[in-house]
PDB file of N, CA and C in Angstrom:
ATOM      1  N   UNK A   1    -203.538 -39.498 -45.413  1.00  0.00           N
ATOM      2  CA  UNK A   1    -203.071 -39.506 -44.044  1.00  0.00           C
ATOM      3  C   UNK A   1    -202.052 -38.381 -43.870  1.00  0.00           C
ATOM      4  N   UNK A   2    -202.502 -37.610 -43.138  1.00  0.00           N
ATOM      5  CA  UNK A   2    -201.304 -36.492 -42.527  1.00  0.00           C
ATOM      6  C   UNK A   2    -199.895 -37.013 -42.410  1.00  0.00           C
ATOM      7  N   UNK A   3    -199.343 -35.842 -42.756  1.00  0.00           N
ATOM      8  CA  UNK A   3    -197.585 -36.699 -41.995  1.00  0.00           C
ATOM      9  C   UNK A   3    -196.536 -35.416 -41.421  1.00  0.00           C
ATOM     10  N   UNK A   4    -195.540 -35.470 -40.657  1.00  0.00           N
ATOM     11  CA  UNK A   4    -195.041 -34.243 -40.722  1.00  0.00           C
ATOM     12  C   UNK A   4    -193.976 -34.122 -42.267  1.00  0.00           C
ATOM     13  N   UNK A   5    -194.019 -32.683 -42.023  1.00  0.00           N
ATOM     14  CA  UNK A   5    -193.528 -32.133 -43.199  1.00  0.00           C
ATOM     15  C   UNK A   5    -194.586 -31.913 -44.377  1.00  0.00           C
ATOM     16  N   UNK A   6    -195.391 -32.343 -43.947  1.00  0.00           N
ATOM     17  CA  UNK A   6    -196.429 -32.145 -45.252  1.00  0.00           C
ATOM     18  C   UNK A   6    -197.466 -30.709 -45.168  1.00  0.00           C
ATOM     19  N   UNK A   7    -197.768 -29.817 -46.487  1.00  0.00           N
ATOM     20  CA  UNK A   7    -198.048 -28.432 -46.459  1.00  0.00           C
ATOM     21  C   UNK A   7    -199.643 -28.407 -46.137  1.00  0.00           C
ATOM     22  N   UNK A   8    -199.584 -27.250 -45.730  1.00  0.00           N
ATOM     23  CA  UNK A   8    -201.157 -27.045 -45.176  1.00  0.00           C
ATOM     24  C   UNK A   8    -201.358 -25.757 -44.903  1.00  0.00           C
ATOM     25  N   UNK A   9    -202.737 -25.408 -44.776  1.00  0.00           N
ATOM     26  CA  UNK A   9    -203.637 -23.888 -44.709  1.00  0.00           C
ATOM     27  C   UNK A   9    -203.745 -23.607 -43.670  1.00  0.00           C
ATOM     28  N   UNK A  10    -203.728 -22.744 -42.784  1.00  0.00           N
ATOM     29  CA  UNK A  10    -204.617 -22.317 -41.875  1.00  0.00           C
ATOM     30  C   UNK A  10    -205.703 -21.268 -42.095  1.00  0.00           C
ATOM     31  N   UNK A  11    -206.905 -21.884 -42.002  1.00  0.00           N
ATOM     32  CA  UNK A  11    -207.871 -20.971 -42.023  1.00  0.00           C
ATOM     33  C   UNK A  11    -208.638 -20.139 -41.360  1.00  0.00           C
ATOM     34  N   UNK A  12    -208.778 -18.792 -41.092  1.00  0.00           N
ATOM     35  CA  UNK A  12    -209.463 -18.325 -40.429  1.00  0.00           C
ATOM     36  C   UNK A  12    -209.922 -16.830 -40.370  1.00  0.00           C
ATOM     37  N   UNK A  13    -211.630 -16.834 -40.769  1.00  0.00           N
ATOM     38  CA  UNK A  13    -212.315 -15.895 -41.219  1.00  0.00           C
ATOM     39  C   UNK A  13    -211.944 -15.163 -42.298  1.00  0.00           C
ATOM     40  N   UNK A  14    -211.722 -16.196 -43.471  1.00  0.00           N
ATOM     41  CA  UNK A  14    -211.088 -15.806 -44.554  1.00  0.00           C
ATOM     42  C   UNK A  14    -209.897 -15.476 -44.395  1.00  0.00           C
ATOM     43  N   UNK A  15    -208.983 -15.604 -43.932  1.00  0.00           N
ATOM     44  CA  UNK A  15    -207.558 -15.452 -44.071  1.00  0.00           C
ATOM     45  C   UNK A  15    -206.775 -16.648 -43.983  1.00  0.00           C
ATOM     46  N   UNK A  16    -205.756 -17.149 -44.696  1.00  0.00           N
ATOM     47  CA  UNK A  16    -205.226 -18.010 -45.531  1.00  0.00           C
ATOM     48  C   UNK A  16    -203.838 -17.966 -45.175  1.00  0.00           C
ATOM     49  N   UNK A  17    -202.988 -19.115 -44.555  1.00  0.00           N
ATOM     50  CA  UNK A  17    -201.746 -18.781 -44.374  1.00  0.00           C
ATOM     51  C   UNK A  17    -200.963 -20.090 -44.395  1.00  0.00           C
ATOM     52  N   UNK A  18    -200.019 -20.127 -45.226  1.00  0.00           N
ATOM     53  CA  UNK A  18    -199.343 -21.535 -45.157  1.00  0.00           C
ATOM     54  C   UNK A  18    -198.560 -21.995 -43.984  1.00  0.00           C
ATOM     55  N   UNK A  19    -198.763 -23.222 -44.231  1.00  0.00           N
ATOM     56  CA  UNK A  19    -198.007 -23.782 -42.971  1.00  0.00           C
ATOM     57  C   UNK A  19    -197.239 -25.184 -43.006  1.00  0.00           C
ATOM     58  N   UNK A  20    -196.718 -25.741 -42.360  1.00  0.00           N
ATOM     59  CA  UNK A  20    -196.246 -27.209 -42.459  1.00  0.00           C
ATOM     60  C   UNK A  20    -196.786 -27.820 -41.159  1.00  0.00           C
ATOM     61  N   UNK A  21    -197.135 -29.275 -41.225  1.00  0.00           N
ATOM     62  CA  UNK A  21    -197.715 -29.882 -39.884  1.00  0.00           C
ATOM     63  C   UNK A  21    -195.587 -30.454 -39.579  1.00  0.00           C
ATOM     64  N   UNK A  22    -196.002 -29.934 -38.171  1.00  0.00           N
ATOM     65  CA  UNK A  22    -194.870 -30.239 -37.515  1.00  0.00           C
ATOM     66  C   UNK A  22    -194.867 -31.663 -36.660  1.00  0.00           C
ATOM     67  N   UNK A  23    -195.610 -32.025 -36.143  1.00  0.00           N
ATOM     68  CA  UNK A  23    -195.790 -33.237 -35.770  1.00  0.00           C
ATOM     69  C   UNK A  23    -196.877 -34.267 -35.688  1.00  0.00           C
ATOM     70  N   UNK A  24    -197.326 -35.158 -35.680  1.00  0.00           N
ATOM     71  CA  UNK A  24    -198.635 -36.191 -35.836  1.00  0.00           C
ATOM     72  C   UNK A  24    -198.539 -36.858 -34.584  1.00  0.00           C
ATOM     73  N   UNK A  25    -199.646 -36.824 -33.682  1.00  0.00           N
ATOM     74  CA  UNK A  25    -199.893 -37.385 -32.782  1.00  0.00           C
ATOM     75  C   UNK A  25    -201.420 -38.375 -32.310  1.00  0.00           C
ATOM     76  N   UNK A  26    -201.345 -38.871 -31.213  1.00  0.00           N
ATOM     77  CA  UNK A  26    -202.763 -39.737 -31.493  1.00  0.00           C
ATOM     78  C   UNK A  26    -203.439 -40.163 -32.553  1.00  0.00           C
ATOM     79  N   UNK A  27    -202.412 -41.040 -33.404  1.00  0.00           N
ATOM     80  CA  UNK A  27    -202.906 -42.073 -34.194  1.00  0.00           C
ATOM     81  C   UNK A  27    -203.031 -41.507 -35.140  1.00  0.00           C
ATOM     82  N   UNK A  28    -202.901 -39.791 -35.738  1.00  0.00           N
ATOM     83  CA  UNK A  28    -203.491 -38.776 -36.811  1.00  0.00           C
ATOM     84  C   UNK A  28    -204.295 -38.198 -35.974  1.00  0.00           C
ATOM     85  N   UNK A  29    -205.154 -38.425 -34.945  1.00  0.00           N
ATOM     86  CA  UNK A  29    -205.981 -37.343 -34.764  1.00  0.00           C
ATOM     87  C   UNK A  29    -205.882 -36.146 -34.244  1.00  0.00           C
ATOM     88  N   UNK A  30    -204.317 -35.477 -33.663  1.00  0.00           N
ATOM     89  CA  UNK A  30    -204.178 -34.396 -33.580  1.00  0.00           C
ATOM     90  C   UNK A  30    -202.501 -34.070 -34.310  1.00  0.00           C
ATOM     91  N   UNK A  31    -202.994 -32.546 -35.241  1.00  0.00           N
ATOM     92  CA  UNK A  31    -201.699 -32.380 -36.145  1.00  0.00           C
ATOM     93  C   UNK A  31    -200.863 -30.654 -35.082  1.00  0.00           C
ATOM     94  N   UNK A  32    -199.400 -31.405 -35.001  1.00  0.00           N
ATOM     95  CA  UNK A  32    -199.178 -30.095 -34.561  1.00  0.00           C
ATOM     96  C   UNK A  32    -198.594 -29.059 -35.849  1.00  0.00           C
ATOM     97  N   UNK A  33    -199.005 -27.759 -36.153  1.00  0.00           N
ATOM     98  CA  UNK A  33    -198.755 -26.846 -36.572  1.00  0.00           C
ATOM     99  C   UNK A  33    -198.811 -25.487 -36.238  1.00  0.00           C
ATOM    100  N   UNK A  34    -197.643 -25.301 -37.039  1.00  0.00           N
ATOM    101  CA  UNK A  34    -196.992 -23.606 -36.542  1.00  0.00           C
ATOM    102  C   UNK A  34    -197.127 -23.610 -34.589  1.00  0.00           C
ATOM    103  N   UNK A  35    -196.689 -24.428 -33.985  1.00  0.00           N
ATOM    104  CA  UNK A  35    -196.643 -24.461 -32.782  1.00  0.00           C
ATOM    105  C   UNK A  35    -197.940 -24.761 -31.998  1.00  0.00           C
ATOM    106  N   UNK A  36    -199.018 -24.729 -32.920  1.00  0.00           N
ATOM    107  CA  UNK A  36    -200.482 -24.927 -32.597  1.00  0.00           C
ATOM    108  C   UNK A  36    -200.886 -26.440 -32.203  1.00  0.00           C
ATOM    109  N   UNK A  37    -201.810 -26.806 -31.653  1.00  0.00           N
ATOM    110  CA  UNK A  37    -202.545 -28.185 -32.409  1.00  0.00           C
ATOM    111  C   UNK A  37    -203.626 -28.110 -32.661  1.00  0.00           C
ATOM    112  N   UNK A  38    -203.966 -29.311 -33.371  1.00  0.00           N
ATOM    113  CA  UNK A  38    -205.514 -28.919 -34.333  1.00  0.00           C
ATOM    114  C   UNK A  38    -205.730 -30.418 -34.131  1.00  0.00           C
ATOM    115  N   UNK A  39    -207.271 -30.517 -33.935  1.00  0.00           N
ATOM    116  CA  UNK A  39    -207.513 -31.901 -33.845  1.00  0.00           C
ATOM    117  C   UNK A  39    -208.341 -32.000 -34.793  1.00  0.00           C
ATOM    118  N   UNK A  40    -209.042 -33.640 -34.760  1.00  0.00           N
ATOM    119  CA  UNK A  40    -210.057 -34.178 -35.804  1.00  0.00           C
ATOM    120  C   UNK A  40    -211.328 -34.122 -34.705  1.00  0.00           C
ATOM    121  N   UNK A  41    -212.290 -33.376 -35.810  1.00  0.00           N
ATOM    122  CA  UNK A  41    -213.404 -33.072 -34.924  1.00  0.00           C
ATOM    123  C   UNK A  41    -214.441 -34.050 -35.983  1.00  0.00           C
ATOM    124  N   UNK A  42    -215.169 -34.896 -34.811  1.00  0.00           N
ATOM    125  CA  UNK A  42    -215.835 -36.073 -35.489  1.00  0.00           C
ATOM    126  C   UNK A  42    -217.175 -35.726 -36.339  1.00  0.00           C
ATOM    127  N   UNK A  43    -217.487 -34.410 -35.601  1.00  0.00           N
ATOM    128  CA  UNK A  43    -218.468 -33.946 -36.021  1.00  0.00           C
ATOM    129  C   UNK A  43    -218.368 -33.362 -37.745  1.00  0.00           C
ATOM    130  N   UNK A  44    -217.357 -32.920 -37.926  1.00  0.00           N
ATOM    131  CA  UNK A  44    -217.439 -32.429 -39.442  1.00  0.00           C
ATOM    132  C   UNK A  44    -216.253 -32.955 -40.381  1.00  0.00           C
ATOM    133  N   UNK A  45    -214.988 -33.740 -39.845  1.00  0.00           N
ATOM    134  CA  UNK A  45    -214.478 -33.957 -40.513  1.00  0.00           C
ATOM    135  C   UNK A  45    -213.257 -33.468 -40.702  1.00  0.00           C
ATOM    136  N   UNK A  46    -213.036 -32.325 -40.196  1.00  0.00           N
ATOM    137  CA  UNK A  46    -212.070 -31.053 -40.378  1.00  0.00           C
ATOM    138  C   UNK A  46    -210.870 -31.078 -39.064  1.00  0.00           C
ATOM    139  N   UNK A  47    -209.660 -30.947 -39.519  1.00  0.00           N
ATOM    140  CA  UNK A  47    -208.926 -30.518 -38.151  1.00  0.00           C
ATOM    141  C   UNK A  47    -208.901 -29.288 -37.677  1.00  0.00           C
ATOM    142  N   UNK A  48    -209.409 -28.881 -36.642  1.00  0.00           N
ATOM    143  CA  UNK A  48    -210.128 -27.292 -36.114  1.00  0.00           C
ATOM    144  C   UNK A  48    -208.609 -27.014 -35.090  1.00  0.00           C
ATOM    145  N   UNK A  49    -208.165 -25.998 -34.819  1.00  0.00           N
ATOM    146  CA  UNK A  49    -207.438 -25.543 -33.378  1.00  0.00           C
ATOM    147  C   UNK A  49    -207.790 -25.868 -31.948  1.00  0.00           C
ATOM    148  N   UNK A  50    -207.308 -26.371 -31.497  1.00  0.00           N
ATOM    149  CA  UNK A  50    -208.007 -27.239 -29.972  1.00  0.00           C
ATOM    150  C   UNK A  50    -208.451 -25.887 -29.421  1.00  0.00           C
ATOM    151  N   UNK A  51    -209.486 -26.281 -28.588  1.00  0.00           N
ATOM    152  CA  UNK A  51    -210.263 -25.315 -27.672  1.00  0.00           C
ATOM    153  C   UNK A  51    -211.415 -24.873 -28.197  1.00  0.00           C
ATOM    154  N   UNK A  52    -211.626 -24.593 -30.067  1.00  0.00           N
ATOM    155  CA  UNK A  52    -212.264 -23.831 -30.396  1.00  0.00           C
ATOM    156  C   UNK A  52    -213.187 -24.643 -31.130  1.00  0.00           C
ATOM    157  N   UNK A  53    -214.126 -23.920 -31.121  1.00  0.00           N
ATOM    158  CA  UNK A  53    -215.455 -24.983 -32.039  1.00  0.00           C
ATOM    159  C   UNK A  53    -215.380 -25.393 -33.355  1.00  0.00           C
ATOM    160  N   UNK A  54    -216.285 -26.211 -33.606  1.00  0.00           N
ATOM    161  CA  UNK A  54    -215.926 -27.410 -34.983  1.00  0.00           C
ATOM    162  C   UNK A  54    -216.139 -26.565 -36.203  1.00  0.00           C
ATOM    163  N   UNK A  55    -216.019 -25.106 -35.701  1.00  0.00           N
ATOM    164  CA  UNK A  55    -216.045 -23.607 -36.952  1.00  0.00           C
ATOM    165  C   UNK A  55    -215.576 -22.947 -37.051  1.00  0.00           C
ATOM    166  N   UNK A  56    -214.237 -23.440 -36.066  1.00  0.00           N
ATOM    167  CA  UNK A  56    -213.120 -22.250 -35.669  1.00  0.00           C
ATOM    168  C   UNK A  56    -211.983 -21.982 -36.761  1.00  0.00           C
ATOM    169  N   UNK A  57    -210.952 -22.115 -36.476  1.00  0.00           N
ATOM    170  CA  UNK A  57    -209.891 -21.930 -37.304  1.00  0.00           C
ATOM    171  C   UNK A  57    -209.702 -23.417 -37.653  1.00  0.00           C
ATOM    172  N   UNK A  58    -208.779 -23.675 -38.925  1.00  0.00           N
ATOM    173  CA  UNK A  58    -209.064 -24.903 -39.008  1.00  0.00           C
ATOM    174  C   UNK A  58    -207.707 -25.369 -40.348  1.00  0.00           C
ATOM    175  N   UNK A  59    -207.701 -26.345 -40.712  1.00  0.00           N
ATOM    176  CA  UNK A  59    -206.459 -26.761 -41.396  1.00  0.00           C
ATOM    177  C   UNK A  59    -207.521 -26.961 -42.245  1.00  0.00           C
ATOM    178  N   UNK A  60    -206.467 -26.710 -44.542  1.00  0.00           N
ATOM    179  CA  UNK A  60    -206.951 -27.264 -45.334  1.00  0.00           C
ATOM    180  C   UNK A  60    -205.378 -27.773 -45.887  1.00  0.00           C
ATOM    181  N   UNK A  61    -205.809 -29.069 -46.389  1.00  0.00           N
ATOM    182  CA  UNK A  61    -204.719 -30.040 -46.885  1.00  0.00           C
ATOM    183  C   UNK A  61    -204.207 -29.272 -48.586  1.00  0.00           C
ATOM    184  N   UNK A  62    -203.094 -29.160 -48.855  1.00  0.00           N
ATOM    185  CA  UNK A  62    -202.298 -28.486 -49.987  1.00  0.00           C
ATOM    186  C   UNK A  62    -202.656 -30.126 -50.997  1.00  0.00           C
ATOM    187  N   UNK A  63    -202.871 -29.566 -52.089  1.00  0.00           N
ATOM    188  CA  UNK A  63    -202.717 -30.633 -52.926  1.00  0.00           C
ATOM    189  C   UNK A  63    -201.430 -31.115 -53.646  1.00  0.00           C
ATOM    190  N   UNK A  64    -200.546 -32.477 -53.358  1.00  0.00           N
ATOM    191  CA  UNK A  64    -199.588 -32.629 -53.978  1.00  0.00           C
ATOM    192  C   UNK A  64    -199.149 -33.078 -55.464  1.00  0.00           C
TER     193      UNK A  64
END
């Protein structure tokens, strides 16, 4: 389960950039980071950047 303060990726078109989720909203299903939000897209599983398709930019969870 997401939480804030906890580390994370942003991904996009191969480029890789750390980040921290800054806040958790709707139950977990949307994480705010780096000022962004990223939701849970039902279709694949993944939290993507709102607006953009379920292939867009997207969060990967840091292993603790």
């Amino acid at each position: 389960m997401p939480y804030a303060g906890m580390p994370v990726r942003v991904v996009h078109l191969g480029a890789v950039e750390p980040a921290v989720i800054e806040e958790v909203r709707d139950d977990g299903r949307t994480l705010l980071v780096a000022g962004e939000c990223f939701t849970l897209r039902r279709v694949n599983g993944r939290f993507v950047r709102e607006g953009e398709p379920p292939y867009g930019t997207r969060l990967a969870f840091e292993r603790e």
